[in-house]
Protein backbone atom coordinates (compact mmCIF):
# COMPACT_ATOMS: atom_id res chain seq x y z
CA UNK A 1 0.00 0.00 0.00
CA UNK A 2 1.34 3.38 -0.99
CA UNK A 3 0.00 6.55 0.17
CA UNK A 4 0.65 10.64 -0.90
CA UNK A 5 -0.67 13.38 -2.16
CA UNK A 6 -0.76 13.48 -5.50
CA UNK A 7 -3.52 10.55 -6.99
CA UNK A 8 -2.21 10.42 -10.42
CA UNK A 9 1.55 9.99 -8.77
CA UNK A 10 0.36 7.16 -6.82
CA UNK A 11 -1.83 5.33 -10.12
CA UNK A 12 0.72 5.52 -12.09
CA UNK A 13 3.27 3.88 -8.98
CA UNK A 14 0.72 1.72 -8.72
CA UNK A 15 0.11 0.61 -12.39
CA UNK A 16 4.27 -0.13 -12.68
CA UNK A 17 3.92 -2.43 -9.87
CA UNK A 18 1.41 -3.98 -11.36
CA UNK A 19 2.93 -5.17 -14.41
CA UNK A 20 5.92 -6.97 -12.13
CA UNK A 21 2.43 -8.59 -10.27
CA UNK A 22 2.86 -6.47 -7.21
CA UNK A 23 -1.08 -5.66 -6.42
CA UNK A 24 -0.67 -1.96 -4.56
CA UNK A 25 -3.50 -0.11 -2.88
CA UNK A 26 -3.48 3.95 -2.54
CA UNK A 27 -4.53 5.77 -0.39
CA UNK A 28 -4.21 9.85 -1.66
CA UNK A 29 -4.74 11.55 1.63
CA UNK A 30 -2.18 14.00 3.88
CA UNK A 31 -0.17 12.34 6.60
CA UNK A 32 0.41 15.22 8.14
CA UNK A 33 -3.23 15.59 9.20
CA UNK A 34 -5.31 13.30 11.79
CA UNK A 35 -7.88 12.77 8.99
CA UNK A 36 -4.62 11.61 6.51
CA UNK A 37 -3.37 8.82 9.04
CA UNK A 38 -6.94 7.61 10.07
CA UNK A 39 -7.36 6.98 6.20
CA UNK A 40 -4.12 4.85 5.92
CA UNK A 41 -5.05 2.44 8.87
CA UNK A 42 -8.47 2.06 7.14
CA UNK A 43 -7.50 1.27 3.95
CA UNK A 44 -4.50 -0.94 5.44
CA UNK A 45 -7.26 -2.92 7.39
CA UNK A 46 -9.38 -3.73 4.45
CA UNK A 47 -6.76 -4.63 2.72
CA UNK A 48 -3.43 -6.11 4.64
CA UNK A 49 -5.26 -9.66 5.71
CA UNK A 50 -4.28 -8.39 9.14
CA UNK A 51 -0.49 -8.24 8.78
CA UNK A 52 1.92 -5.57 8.84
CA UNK A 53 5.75 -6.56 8.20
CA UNK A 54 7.05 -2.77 7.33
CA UNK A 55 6.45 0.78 7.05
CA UNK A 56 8.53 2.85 5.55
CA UNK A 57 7.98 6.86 5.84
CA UNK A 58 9.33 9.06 3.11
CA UNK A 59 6.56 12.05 2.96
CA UNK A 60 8.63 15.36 3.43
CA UNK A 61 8.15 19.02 3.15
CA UNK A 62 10.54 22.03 3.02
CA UNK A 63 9.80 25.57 3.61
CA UNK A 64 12.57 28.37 3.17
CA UNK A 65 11.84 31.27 5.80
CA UNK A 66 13.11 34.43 6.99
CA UNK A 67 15.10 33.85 10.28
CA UNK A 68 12.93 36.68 12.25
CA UNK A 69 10.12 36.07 10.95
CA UNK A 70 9.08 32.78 11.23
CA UNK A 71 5.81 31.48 11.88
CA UNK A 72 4.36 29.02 14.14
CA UNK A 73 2.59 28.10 10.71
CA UNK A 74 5.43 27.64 8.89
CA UNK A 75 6.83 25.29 12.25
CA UNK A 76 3.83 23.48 12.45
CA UNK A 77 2.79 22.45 8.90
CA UNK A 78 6.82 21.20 8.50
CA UNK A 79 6.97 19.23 11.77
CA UNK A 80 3.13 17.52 10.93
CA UNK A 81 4.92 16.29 8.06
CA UNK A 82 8.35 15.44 8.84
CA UNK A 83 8.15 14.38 12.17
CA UNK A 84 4.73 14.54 13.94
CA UNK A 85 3.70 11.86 11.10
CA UNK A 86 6.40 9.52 11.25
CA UNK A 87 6.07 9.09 15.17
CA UNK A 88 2.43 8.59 14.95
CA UNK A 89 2.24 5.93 11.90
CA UNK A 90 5.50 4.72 13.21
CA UNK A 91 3.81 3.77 16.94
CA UNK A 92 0.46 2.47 14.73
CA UNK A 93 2.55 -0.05 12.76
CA UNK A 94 4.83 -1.53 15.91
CA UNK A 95 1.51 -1.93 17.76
CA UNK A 96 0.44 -4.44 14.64
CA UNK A 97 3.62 -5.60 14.51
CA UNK A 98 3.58 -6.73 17.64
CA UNK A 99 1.48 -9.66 17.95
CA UNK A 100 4.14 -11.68 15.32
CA UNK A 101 7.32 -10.23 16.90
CA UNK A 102 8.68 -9.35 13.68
CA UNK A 103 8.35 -6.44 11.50
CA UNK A 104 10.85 -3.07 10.24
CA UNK A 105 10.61 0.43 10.26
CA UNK A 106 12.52 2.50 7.67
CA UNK A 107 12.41 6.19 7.80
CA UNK A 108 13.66 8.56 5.36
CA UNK A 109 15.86 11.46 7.26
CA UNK A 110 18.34 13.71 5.28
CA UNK A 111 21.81 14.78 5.62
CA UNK A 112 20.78 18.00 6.81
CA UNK A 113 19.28 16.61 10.10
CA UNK A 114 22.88 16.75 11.44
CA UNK A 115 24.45 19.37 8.91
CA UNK A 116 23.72 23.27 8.08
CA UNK A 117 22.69 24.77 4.96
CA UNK A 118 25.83 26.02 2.80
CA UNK A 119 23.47 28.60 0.71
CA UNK A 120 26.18 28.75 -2.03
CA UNK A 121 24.90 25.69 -3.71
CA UNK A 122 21.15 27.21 -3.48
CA UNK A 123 21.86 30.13 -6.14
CA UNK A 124 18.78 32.68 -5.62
CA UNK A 125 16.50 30.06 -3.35
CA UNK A 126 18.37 31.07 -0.11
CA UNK A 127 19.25 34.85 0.55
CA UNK A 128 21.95 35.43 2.82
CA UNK A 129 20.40 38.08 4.78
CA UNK A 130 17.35 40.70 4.31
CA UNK A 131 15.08 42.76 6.54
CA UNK A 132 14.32 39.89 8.20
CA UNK A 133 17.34 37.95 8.21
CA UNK A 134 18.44 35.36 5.98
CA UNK A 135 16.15 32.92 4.42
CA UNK A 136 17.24 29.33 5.47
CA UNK A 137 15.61 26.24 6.52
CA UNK A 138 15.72 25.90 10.21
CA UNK A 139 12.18 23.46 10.74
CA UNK A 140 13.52 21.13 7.76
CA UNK A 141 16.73 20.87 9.42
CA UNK A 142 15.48 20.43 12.90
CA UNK A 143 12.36 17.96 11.88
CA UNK A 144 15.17 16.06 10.09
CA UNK A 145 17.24 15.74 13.31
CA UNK A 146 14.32 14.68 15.13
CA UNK A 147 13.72 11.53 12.71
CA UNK A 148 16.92 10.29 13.53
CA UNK A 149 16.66 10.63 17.10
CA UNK A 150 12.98 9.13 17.22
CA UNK A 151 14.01 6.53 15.41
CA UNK A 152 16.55 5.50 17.74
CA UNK A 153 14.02 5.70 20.77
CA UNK A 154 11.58 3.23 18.39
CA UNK A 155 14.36 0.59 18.23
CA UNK A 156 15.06 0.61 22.15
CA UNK A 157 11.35 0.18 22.62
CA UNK A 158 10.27 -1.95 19.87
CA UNK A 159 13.39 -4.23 20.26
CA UNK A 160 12.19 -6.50 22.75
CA UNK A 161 9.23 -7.69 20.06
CA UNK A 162 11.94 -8.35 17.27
CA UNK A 163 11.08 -4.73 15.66
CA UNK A 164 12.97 -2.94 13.83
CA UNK A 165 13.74 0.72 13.15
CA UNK A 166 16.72 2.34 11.00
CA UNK A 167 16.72 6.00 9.10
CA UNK A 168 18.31 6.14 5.69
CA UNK A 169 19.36 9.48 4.99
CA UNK A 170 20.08 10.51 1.77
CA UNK A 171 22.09 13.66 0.04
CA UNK A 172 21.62 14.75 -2.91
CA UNK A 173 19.70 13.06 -4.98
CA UNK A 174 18.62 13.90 -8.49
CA UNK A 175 15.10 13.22 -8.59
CA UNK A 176 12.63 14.02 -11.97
CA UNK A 177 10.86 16.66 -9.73
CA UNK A 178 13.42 18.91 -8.83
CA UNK A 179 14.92 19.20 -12.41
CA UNK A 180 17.43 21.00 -11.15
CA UNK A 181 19.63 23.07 -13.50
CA UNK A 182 22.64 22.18 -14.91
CA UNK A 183 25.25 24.80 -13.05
CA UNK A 184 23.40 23.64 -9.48
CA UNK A 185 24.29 19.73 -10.70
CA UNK A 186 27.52 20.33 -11.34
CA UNK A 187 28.11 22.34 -8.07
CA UNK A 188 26.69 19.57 -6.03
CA UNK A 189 28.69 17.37 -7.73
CA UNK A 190 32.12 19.48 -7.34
CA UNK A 191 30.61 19.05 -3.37
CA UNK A 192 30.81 15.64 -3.52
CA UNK A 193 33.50 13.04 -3.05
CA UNK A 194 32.14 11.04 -5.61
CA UNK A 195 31.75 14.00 -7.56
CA UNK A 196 28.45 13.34 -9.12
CA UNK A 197 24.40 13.79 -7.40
CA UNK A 198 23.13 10.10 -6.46
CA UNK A 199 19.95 8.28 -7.82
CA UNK A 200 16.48 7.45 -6.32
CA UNK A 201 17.17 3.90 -6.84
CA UNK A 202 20.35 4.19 -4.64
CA UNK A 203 18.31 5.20 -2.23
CA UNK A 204 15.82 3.09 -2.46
CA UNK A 205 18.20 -0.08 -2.81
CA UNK A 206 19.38 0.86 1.26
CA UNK A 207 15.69 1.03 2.32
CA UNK A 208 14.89 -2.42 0.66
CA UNK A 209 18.27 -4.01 2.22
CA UNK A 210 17.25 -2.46 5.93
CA UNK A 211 13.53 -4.20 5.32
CA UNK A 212 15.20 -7.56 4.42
CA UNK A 213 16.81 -10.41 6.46
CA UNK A 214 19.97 -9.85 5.56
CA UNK A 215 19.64 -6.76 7.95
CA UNK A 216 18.19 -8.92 10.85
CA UNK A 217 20.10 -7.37 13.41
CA UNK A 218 20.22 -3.98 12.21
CA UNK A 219 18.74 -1.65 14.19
CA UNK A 220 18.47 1.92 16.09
CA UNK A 221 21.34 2.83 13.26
CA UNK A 222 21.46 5.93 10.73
CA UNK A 223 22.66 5.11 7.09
CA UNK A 224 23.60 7.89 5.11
CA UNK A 225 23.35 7.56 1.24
CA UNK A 226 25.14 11.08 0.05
CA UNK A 227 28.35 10.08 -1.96
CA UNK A 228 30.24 11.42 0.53
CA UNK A 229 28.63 14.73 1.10
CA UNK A 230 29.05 14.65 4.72
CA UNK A 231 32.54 13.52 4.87
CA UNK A 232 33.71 17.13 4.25
């Protein structure tokens, strides 16, 4: 079962999996809202047979805002997202996981949950400073921090059931959506050891390994995928 936002995003998700005979339910709703979760565990209850082996969360938002003038707003509607969400779906699928003693949580962080914002590779997204200080984002980066640090607190209390719970963290990552221009790839890539921006699928190929057996006693740990980003 995938769920999101966008419904056409989530057919057409749904319609590749499909043709590799991967039946996939989805659920277009908000996580970050009460109303967005409760639809999840409904649709997961119709449809699961009663069994929950992972979760992974990967919803995310990011908001650049002046330094002086933030908003509780602009805290709030980040945090719902990025971390409220992930605690709350998080506790829902250990409580099903439970009863088998078995099951993984996987949840998507970012490098910048432990690093600052260099604006210099953010060419005219990210002033520097301004009537109300420089734009930056300080709820991205501290919701960030807060999945790793929740997820460490879900492996020391799930561990006793056999549950797991790891963050994967990744860099940069060239996805389709951000279709970022070419003088911003090559400047993350000049940033990066291995001097290029990764690939969803190398992301996704660390989630899949944490959900599998071979990372059985994996757990409470931080993996970042960033080419070396955070090395220097």
């Amino acid at each position: 079962m995938i769920a999101g936002l966008d419904d056409d995003d989530l057919r057409s998700t749904a319609d590749e999996a499909a043709t590799l005979g991967w039946p996939i339910a989805t659920v277009t709703c908000d996580i970050a809202t009460d109303h967005g979760r409760s639809a999840v565990a409904e649709t997961w209850a119709v449809v699961s047979g009663g069994r929950l082996d992972m979760l992974v969360n990967c919803a995310a938002r990011c908001t650049a805002m002046p330094l002086f003038s933030q908003s509780t707003e602009d805290w709030s509607g980040e945090l719902n997202t990025n971390l409220v969400a992930v605690a709350v779906l998080s506790a829902w699928a250990i409580e099903r996981m439970k009863p088998h003693r078995t099951g993984c949580v996987v949840n998507v962080g970012s490098v910048y949950g432990s690093l600052g914002l260099n604006t210099e590779y953010y060419a005219g997204v990210y002033s520097t400073d301004g009537p109300s200080g420089p734009v930056r984002a300080p709820a991205y980066h501290a919701s960030k921090g807060g999945v790793a640090a929740l997820t460490r607190e879900l492996a020391v209390a799930a561990g006793p059931w056999n549950i797991r719970a790891n963050t994967v963290s990744p860099g940069m990552i060239d996805t389709p959506e951000r279709s970022f221009a070419a003088d911003r790839i090559a400047g993350f890539a000049r940033a990066t050891p291995l001097q290029r921006m990764g690939e969803p699928d190398e992301v996704a190929a660390v989630v899949e390994f944490l959900a599998s057996d071979v990372a059985a006693f994996i757990t409470g740990t931080e993996i970042v995928v960033d080419g070396g980003w955070s090395v220097w």
